[in-house]
Protein backbone atom coordinates (compact mmCIF):
# COMPACT_ATOMS: atom_id res chain seq x y z
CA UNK A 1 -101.92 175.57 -72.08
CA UNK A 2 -98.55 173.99 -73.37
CA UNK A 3 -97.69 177.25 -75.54
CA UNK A 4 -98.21 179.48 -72.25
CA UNK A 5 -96.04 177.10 -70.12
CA UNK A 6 -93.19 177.61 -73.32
CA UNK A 7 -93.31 181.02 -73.19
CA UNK A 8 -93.63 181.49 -69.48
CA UNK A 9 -90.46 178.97 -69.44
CA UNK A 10 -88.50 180.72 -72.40
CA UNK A 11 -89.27 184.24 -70.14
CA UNK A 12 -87.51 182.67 -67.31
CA UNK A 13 -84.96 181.02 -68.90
CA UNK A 14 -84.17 184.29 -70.96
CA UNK A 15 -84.24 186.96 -67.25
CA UNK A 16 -81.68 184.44 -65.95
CA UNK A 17 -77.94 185.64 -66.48
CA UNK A 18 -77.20 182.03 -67.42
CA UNK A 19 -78.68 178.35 -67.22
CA UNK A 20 -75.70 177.80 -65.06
CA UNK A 21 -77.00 180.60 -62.32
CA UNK A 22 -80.57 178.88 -62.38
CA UNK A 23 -79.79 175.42 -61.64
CA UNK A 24 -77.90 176.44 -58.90
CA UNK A 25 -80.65 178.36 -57.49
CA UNK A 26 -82.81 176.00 -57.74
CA UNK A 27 -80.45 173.53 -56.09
CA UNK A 28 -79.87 175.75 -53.49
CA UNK A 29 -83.49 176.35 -52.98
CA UNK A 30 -84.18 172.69 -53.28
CA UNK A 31 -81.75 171.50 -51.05
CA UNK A 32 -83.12 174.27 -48.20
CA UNK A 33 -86.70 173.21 -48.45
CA UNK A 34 -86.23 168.99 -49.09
CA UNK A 35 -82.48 168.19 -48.11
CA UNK A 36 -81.83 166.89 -51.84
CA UNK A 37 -80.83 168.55 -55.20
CA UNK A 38 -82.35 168.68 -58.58
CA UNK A 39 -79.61 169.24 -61.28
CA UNK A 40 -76.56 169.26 -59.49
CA UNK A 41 -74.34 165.90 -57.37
CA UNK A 42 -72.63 166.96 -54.67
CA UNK A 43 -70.39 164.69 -52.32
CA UNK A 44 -71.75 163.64 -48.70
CA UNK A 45 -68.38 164.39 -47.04
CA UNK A 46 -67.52 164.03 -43.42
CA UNK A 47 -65.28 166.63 -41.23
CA UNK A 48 -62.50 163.69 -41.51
CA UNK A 49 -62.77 163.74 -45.68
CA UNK A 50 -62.44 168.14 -45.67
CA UNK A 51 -59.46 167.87 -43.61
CA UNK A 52 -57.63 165.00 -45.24
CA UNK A 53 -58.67 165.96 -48.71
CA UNK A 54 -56.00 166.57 -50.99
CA UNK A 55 -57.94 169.31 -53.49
CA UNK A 56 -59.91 166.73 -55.24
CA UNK A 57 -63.28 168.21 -53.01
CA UNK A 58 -61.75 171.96 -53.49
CA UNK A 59 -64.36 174.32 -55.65
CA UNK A 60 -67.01 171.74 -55.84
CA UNK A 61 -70.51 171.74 -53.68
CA UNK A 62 -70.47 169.10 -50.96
CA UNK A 63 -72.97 168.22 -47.81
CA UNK A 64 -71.87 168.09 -44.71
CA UNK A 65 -73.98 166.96 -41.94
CA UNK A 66 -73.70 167.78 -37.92
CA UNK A 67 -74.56 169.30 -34.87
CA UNK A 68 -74.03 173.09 -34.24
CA UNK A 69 -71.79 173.82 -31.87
CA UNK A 70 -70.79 177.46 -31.66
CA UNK A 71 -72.56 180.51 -33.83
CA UNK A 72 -70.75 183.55 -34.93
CA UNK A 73 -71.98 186.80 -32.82
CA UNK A 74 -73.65 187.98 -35.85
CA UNK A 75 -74.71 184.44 -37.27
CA UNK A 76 -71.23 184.82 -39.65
CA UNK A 77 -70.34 181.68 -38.91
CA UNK A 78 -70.43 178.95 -37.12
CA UNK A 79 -68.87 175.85 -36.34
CA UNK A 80 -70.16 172.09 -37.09
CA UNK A 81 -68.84 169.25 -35.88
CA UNK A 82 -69.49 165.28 -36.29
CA UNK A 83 -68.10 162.30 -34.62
CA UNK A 84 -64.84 163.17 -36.72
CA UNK A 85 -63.86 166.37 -36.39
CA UNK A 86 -65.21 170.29 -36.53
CA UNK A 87 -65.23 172.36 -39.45
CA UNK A 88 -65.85 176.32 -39.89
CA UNK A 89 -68.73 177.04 -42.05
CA UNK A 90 -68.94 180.46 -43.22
CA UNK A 91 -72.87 181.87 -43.64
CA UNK A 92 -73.02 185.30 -45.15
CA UNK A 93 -74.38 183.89 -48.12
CA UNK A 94 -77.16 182.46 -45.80
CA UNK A 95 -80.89 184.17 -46.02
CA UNK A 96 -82.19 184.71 -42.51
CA UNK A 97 -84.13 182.41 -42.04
CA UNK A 98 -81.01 179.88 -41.01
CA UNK A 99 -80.53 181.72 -37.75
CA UNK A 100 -84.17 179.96 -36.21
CA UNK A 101 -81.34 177.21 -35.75
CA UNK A 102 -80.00 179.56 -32.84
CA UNK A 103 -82.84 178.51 -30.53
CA UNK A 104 -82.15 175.07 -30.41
CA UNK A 105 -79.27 174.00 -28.47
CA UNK A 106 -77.13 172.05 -30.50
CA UNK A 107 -79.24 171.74 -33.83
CA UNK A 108 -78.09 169.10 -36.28
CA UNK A 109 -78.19 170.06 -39.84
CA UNK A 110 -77.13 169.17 -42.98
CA UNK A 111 -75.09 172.07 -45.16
CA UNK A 112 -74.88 172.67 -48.38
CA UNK A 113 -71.82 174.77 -49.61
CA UNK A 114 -68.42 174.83 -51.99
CA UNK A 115 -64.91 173.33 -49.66
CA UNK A 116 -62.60 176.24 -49.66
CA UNK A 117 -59.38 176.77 -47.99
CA UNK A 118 -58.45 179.67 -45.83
CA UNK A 119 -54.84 181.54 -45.26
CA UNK A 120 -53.08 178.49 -43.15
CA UNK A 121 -54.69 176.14 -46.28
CA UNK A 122 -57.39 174.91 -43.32
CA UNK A 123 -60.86 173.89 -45.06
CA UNK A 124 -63.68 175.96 -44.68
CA UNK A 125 -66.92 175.66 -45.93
CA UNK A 126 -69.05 178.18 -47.86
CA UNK A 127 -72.37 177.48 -47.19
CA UNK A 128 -74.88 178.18 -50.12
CA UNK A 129 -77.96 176.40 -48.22
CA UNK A 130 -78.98 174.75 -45.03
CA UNK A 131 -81.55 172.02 -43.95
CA UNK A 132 -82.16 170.10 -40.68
CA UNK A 133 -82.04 166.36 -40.47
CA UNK A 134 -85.46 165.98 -39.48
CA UNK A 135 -87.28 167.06 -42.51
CA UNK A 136 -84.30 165.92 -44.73
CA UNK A 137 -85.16 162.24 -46.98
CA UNK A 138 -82.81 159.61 -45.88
């Protein structure tokens, strides 16, 4: 049984374009169906932190957690705010299945994505994966 596992492993490991590109799937897939990651650590970060960072979060994965308050016409975007602040989070990299969130009326979920910074240098998040706070572990 151990070989098969090896090779069924080594096949996986080998159709990948890098380790790098797996771990983040399976962080990304991780984070969408338990709230948590397996191989990567990124920052819990409030809407205060993004705007008030001074590049240190730019590039790197954080989680931001809040209630929905706008979505994009064509689920795009939308906008999450906290007791802090608001923050644009972009979703095109989103599956589908994120926009069941549109039915409740002010969902809170918890996003994970990279901190980027748009034309005026305002943050903006890039959301790789989303969870709600209900089935998240606190």
């Amino acid at each position: 049984m151990k070989p098969i596992i090896a090779v069924f492993s080594l096949l996986i490991l080998s159709s990948c374009h890098s380790v790098q590109s797996l771990s983040t799937g399976l962080d990304t897939w991780s984070f969408a169906q338990t709230g948590g990651t397996i191989f990567g650590n990124p920052f819990q970060v409030t809407t205060k932190q993004l705007h008030f960072d001074t590049g240190e979060l730019f590039g790197k994965d954080i989680v931001l957690e809040g209630k929905v308050e706008y979505f994009g016409a064509a689920f795009t975007h939308l906008l999450l705010a906290d007791k802090e602040g608001k923050v644009l989070v972009v979703t095109t990299e989103l599956p589908e299945s994120y926009k069941e969130f549109g039915k409740d009326l002010n969902p809170r979920i918890r996003i994970l994505g990279r901190l980027e910074r748009g034309k005026k240098g305002l943050p903006y998040l890039l959301a790789r994966a989303v969870d709600t706070v209900e089935h998240s572990p606190k």
